[in-house]
N, C-alpha and C. Protein backbone atom coordinates (compact mmCIF):
# COMPACT_ATOMS: atom_id res chain seq x y z
N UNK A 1 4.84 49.08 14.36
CA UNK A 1 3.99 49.56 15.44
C UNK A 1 3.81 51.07 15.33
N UNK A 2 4.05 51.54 14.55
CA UNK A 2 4.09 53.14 13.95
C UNK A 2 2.85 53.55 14.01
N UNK A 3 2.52 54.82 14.88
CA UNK A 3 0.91 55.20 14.65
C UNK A 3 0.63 54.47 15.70
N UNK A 4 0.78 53.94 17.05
CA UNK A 4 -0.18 52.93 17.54
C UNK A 4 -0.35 53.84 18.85
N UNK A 5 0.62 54.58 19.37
CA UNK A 5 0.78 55.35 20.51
C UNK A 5 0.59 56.85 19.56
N UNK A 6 -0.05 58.09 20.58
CA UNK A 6 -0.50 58.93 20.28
C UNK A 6 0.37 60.20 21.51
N UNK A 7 1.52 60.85 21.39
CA UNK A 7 2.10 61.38 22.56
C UNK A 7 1.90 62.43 22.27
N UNK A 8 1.28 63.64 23.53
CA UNK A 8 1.01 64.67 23.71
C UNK A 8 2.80 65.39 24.17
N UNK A 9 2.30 66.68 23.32
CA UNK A 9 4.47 67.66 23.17
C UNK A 9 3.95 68.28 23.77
N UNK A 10 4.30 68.31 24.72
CA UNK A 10 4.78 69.79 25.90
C UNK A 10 6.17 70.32 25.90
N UNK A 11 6.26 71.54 24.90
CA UNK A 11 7.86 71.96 25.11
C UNK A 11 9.22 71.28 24.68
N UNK A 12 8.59 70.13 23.58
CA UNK A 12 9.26 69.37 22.88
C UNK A 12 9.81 68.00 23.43
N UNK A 13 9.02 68.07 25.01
CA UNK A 13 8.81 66.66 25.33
C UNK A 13 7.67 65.56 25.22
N UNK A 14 8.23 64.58 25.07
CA UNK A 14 6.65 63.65 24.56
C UNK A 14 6.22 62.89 25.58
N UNK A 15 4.38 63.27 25.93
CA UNK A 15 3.73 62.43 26.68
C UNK A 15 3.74 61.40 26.47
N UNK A 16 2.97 60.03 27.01
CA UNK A 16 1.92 59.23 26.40
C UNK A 16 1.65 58.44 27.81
N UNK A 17 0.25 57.81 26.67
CA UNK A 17 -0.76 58.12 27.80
C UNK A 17 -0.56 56.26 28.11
N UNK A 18 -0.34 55.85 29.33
CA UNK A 18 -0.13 54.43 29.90
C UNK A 18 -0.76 53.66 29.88
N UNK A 19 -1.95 53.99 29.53
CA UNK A 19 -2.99 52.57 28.78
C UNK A 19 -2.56 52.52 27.45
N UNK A 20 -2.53 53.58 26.73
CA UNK A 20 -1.65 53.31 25.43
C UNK A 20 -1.01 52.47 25.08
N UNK A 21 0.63 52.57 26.07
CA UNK A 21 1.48 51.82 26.31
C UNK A 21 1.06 50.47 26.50
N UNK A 22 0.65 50.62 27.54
CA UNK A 22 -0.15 48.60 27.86
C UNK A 22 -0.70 47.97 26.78
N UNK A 23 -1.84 48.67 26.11
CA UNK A 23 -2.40 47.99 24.95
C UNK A 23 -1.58 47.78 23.62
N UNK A 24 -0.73 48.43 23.49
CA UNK A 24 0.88 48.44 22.31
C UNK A 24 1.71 47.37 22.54
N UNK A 25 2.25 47.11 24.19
CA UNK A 25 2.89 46.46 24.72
C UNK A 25 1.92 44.99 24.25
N UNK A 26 0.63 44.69 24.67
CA UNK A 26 0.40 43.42 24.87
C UNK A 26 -0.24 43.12 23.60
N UNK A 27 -0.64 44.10 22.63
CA UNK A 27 -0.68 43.61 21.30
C UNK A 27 1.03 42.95 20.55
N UNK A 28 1.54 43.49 20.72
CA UNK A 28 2.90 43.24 20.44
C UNK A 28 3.50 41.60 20.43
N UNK A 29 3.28 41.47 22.19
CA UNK A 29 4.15 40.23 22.42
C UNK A 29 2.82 39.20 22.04
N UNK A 30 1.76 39.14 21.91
CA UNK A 30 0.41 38.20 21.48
C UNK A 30 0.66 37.94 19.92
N UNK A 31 1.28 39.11 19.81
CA UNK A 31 1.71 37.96 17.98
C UNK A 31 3.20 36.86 17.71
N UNK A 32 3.79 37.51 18.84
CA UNK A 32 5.27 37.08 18.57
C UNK A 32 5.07 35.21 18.88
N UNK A 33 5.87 34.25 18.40
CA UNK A 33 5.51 33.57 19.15
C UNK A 33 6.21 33.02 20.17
N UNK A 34 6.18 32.00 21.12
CA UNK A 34 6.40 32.32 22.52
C UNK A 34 8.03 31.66 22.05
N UNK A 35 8.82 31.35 22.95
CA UNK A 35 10.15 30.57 22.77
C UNK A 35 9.80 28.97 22.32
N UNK A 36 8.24 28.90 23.62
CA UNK A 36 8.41 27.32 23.39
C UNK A 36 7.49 26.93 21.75
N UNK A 37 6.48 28.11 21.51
CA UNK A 37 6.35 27.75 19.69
C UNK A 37 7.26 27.79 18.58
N UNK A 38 8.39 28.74 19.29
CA UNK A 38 9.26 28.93 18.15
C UNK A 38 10.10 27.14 18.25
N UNK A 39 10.49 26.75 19.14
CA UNK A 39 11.15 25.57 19.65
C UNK A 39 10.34 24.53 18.89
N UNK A 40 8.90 24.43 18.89
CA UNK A 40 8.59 23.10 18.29
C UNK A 40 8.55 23.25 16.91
N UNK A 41 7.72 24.73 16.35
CA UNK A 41 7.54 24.75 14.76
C UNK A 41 9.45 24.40 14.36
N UNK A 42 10.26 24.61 14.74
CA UNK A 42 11.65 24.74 14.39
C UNK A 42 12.04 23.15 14.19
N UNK A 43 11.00 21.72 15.51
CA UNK A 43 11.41 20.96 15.88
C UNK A 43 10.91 19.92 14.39
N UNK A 44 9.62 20.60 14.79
CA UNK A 44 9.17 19.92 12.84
C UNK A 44 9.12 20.15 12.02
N UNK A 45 9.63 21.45 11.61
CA UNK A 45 10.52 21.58 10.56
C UNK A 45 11.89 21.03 10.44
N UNK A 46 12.80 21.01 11.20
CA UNK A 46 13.61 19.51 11.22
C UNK A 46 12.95 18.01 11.14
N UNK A 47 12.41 17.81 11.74
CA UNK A 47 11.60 16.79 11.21
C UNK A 47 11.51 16.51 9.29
N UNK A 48 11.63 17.59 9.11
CA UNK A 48 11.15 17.05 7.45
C UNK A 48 11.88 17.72 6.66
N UNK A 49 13.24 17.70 7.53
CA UNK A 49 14.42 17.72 6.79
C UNK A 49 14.33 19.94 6.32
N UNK A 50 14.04 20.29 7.19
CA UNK A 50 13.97 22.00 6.53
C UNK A 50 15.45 22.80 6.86
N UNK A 51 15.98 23.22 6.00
CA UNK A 51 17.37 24.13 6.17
C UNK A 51 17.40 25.13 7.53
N UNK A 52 18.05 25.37 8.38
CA UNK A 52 18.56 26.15 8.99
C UNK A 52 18.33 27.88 8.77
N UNK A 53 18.24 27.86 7.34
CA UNK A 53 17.59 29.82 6.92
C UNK A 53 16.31 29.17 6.72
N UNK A 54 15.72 28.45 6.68
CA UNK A 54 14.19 28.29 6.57
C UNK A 54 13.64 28.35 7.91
N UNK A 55 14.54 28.16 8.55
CA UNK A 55 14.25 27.87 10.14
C UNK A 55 13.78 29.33 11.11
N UNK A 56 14.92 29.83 10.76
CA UNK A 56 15.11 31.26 10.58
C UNK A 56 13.96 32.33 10.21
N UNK A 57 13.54 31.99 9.21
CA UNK A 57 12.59 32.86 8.60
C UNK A 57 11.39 32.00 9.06
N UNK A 58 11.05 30.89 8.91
CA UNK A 58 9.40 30.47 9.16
C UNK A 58 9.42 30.68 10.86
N UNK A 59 10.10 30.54 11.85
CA UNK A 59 10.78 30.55 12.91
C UNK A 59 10.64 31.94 13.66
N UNK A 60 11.09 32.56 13.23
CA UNK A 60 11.68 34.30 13.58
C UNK A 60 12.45 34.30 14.40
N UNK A 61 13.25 33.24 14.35
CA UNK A 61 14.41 33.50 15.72
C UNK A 61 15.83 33.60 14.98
N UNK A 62 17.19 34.29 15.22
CA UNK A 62 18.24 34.72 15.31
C UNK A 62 18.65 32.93 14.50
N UNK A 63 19.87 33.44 13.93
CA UNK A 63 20.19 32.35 13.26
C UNK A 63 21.51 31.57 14.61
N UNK A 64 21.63 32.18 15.50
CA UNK A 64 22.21 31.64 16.74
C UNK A 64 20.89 30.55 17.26
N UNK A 65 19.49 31.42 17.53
CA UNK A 65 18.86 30.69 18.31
C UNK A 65 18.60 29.29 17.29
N UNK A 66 18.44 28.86 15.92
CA UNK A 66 18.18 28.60 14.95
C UNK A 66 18.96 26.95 15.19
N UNK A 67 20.62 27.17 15.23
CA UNK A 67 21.41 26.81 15.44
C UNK A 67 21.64 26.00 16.57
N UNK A 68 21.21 26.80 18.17
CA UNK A 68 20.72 26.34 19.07
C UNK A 68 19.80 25.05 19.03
N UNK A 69 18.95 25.23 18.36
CA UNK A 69 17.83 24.51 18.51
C UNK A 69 18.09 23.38 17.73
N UNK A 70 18.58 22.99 16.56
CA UNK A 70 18.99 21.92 15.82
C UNK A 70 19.66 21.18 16.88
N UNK A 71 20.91 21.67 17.40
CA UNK A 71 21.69 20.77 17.96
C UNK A 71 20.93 20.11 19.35
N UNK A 72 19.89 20.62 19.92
CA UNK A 72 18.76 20.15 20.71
C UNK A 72 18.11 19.21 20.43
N UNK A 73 17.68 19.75 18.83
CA UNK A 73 16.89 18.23 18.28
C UNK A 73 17.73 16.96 17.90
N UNK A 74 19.45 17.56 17.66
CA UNK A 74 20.09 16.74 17.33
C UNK A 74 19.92 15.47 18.73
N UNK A 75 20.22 15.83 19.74
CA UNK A 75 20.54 15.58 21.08
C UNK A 75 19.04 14.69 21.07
N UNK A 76 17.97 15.08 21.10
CA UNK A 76 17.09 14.46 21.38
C UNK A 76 16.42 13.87 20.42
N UNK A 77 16.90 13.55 19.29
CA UNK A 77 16.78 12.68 18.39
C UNK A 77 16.49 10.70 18.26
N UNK A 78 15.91 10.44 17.63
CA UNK A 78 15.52 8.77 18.20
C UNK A 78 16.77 8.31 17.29
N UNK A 79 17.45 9.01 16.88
CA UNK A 79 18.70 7.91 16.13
C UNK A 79 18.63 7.81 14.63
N UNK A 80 17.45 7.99 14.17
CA UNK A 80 17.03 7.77 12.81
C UNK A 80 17.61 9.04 12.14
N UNK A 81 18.51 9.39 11.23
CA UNK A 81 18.60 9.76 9.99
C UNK A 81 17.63 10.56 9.33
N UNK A 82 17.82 12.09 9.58
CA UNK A 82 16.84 12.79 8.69
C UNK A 82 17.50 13.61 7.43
N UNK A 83 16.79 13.56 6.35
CA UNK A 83 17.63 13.64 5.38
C UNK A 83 16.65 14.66 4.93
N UNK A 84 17.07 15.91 3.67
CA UNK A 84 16.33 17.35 3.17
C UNK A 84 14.93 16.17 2.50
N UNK A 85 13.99 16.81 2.09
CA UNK A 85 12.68 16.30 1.31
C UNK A 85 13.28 15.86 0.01
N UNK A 86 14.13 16.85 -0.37
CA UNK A 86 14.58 16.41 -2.08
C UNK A 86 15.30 15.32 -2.24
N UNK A 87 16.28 14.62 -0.93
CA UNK A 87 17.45 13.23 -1.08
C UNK A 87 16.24 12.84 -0.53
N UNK A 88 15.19 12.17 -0.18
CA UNK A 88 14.40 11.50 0.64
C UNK A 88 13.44 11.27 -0.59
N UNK A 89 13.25 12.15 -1.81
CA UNK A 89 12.42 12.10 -3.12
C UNK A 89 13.51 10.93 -4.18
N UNK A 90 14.63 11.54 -3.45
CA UNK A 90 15.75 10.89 -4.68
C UNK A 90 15.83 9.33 -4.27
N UNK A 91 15.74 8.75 -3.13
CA UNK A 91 15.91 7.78 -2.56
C UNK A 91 15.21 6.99 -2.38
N UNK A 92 14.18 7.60 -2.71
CA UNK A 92 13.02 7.07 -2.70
C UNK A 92 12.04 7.04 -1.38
N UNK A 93 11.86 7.74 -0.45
CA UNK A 93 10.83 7.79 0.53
C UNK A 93 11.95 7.39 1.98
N UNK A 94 13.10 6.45 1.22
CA UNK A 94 13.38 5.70 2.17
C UNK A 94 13.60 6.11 3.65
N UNK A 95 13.35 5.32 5.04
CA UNK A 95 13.53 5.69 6.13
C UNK A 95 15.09 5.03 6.67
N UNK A 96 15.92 5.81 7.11
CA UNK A 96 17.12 5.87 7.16
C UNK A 96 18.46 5.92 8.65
N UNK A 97 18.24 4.23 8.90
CA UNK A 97 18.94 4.26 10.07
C UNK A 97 19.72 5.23 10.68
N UNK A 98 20.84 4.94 9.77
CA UNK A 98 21.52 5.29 9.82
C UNK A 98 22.61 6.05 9.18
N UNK A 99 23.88 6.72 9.37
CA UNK A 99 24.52 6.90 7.87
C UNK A 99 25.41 6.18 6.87
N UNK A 100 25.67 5.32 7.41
CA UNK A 100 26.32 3.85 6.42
C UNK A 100 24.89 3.40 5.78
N UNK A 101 23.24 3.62 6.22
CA UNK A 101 22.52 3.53 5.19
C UNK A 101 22.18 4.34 4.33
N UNK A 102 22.17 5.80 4.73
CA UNK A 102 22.43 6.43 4.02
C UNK A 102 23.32 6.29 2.54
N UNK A 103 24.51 6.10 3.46
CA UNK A 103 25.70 6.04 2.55
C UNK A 103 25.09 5.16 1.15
N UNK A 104 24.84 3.90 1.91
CA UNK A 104 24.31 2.41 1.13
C UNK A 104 23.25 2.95 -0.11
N UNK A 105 22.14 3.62 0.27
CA UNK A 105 20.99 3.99 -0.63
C UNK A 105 22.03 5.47 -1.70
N UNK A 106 22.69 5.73 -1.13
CA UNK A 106 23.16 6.80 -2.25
C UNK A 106 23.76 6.49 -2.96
N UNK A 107 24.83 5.21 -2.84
CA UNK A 107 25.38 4.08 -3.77
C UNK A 107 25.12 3.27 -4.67
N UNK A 108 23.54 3.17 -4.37
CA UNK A 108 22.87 2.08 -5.07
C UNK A 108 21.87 3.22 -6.15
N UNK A 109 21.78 4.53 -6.19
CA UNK A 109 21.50 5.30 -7.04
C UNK A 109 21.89 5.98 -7.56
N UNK A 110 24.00 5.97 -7.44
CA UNK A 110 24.78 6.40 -8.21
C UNK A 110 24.91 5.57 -9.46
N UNK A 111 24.92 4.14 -8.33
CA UNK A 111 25.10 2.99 -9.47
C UNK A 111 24.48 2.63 -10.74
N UNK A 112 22.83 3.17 -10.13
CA UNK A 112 21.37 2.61 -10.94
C UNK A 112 21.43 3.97 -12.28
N UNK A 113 21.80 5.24 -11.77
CA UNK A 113 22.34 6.09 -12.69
C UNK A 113 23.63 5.93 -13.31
N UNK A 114 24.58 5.66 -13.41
CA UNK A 114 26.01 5.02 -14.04
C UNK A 114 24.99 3.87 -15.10
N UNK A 115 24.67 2.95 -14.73
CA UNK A 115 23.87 2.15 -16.13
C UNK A 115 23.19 2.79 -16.66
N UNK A 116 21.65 3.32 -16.18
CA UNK A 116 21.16 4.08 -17.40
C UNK A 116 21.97 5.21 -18.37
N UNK A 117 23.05 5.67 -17.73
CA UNK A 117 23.85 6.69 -18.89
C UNK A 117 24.46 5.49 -19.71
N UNK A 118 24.88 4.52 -19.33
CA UNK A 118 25.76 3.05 -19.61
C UNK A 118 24.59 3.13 -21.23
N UNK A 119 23.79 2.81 -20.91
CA UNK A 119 22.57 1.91 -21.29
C UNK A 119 22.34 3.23 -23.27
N UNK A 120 22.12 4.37 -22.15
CA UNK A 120 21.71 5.73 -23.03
C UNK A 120 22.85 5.89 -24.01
N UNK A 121 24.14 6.01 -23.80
CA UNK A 121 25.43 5.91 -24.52
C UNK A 121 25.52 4.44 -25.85
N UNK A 122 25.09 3.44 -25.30
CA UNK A 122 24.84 2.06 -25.75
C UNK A 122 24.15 2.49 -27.11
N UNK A 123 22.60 3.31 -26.77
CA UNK A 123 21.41 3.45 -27.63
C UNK A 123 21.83 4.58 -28.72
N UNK A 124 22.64 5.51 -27.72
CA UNK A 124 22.88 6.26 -28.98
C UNK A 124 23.71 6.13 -29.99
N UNK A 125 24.72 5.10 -29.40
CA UNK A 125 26.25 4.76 -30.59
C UNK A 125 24.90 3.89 -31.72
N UNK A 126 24.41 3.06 -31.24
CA UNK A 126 23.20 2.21 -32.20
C UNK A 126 22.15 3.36 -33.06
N UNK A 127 21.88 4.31 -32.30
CA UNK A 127 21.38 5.20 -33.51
C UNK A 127 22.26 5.53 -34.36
N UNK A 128 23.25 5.98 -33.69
CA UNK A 128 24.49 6.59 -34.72
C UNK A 128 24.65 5.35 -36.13
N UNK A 129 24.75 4.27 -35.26
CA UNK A 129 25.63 3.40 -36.39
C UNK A 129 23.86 3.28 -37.67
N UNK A 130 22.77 2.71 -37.11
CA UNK A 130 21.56 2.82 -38.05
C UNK A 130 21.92 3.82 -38.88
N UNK A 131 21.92 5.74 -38.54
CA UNK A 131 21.68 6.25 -39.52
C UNK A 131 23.26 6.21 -40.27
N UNK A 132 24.24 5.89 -40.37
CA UNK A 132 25.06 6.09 -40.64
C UNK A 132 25.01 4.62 -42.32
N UNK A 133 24.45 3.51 -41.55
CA UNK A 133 23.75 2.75 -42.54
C UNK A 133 22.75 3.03 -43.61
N UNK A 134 21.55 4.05 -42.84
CA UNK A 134 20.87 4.44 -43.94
C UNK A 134 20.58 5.79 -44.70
N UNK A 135 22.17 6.37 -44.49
CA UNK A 135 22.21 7.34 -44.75
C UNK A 135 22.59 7.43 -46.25
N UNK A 136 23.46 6.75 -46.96
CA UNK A 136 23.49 6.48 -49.00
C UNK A 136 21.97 5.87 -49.32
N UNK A 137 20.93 5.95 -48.87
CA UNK A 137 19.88 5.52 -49.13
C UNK A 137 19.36 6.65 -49.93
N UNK A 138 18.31 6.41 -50.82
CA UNK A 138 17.88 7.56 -51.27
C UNK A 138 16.17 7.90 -50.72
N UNK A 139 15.59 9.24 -50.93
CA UNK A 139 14.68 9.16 -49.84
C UNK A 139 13.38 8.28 -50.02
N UNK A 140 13.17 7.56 -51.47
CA UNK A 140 11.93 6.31 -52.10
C UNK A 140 12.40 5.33 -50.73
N UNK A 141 14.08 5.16 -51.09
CA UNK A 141 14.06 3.75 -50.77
C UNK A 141 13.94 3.71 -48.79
N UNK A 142 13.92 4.49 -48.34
CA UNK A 142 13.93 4.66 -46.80
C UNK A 142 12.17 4.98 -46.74
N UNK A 143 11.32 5.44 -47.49
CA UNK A 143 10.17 5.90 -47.15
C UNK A 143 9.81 4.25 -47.25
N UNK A 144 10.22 3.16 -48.22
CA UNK A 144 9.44 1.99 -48.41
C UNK A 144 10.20 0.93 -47.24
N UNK A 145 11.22 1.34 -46.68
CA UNK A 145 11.77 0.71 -45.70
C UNK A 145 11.51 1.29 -44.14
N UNK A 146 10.70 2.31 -43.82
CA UNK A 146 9.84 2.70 -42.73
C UNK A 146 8.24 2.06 -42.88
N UNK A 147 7.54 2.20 -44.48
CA UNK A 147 6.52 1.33 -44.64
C UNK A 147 6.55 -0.07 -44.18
N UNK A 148 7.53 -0.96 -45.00
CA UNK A 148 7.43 -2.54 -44.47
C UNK A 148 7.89 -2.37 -43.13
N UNK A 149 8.49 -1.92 -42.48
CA UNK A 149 8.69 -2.48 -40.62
C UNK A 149 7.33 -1.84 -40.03
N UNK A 150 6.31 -0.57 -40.92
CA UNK A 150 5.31 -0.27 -40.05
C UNK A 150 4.36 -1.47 -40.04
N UNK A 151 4.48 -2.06 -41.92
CA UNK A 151 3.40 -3.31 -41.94
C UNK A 151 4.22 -4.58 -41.27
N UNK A 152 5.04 -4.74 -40.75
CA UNK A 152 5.65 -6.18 -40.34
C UNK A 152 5.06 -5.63 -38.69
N UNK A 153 5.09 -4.41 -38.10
CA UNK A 153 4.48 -4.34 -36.38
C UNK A 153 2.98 -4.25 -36.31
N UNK A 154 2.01 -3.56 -37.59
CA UNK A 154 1.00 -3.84 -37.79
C UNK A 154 0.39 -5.41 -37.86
N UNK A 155 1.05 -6.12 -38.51
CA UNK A 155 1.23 -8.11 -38.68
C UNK A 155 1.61 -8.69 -37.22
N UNK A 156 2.14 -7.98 -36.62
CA UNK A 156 2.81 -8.48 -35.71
C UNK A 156 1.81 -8.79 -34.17
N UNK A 157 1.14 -6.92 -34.77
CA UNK A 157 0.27 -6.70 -33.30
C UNK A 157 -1.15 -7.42 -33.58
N UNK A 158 -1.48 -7.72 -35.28
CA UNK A 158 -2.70 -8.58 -35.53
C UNK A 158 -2.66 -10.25 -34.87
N UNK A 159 -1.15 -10.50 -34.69
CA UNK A 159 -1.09 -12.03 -34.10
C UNK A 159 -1.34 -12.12 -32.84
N UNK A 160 -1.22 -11.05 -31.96
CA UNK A 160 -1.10 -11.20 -30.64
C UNK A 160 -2.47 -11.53 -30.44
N UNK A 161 -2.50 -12.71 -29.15
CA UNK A 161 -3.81 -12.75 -29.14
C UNK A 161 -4.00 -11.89 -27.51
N UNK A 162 -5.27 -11.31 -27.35
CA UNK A 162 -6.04 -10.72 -26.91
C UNK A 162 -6.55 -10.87 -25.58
């Protein structure tokens, strides 16, 4: 607000002039926003799962008032389970009773990850063991043994019918 008031020094005391003031004053609080905007933007940004310093900063309120206000929405909450955007991406969209479902959907994509490493570990001991097979090969006889499996999937994809 620097520069906005203009005070006349008399003797090294400073005027200013009271319409000044008024128009400083009510430009001021017309941007801020009121308690009850800060309260809802805060309310849906919980809603969609937003951190507490996000709250803060998109918000402009004190990380007390911040704090305040969660446990409000906590309170007036329909029961449902809100989870950050990124576990709600991981989970798949899912909408979330509760936290034993929670719990349930984070189990079932520890699990679904535990096989694919299962699966990935599987593929790679099988690469390992292939090149380890065609590794005393010399490089004719591997160039004519990448040829016939290209012409046996070329034969292969000519049978399929259409």
């Amino acid at each position: 607000m620097r520069g906005v008031l203009h005070p006349h020094v008399v003797d090294g005391v400073h005027f200013f002039d009271p319409q000044e003031i008024h128009r400083a004053r009510t430009a001021r609080t017309s941007t801020a926003p009121t308690d009850g905007e800060a309260a809802a933007l805060a309310f849906e940004l919980l809603d969609q799962g937003v951190g507490l310093r996000d709250i803060v900063k998109r918000c402009r309120v004190t990380p007390e008032r911040a704090r305040a206000l969660a446990i409000e929405w906590k309170k007036m909450s329909s029961g449902e389970l809100v989870v950050s955007a990124e576990l709600s991406r991981v989970l798949g969209g899912a909408r979330l009773p509760s936290c034993d479902a929670l719990l349930r959907a984070v189990r079932a994509v520890v699990q679904e990850r535990d096989l694919l490493e299962r699966e990935f570990a599987d593929m790679q001991e099988e690469r390992n063991t292939v090149e380890d097979l065609l590794a005393p090969l010399a490089p004719e006889q591997l160039r004519e043994l990448y040829a016939a499996r290209e012409r046996a999937r070329a034969h292969a994809s000519a049978d399929m019918p259409t």
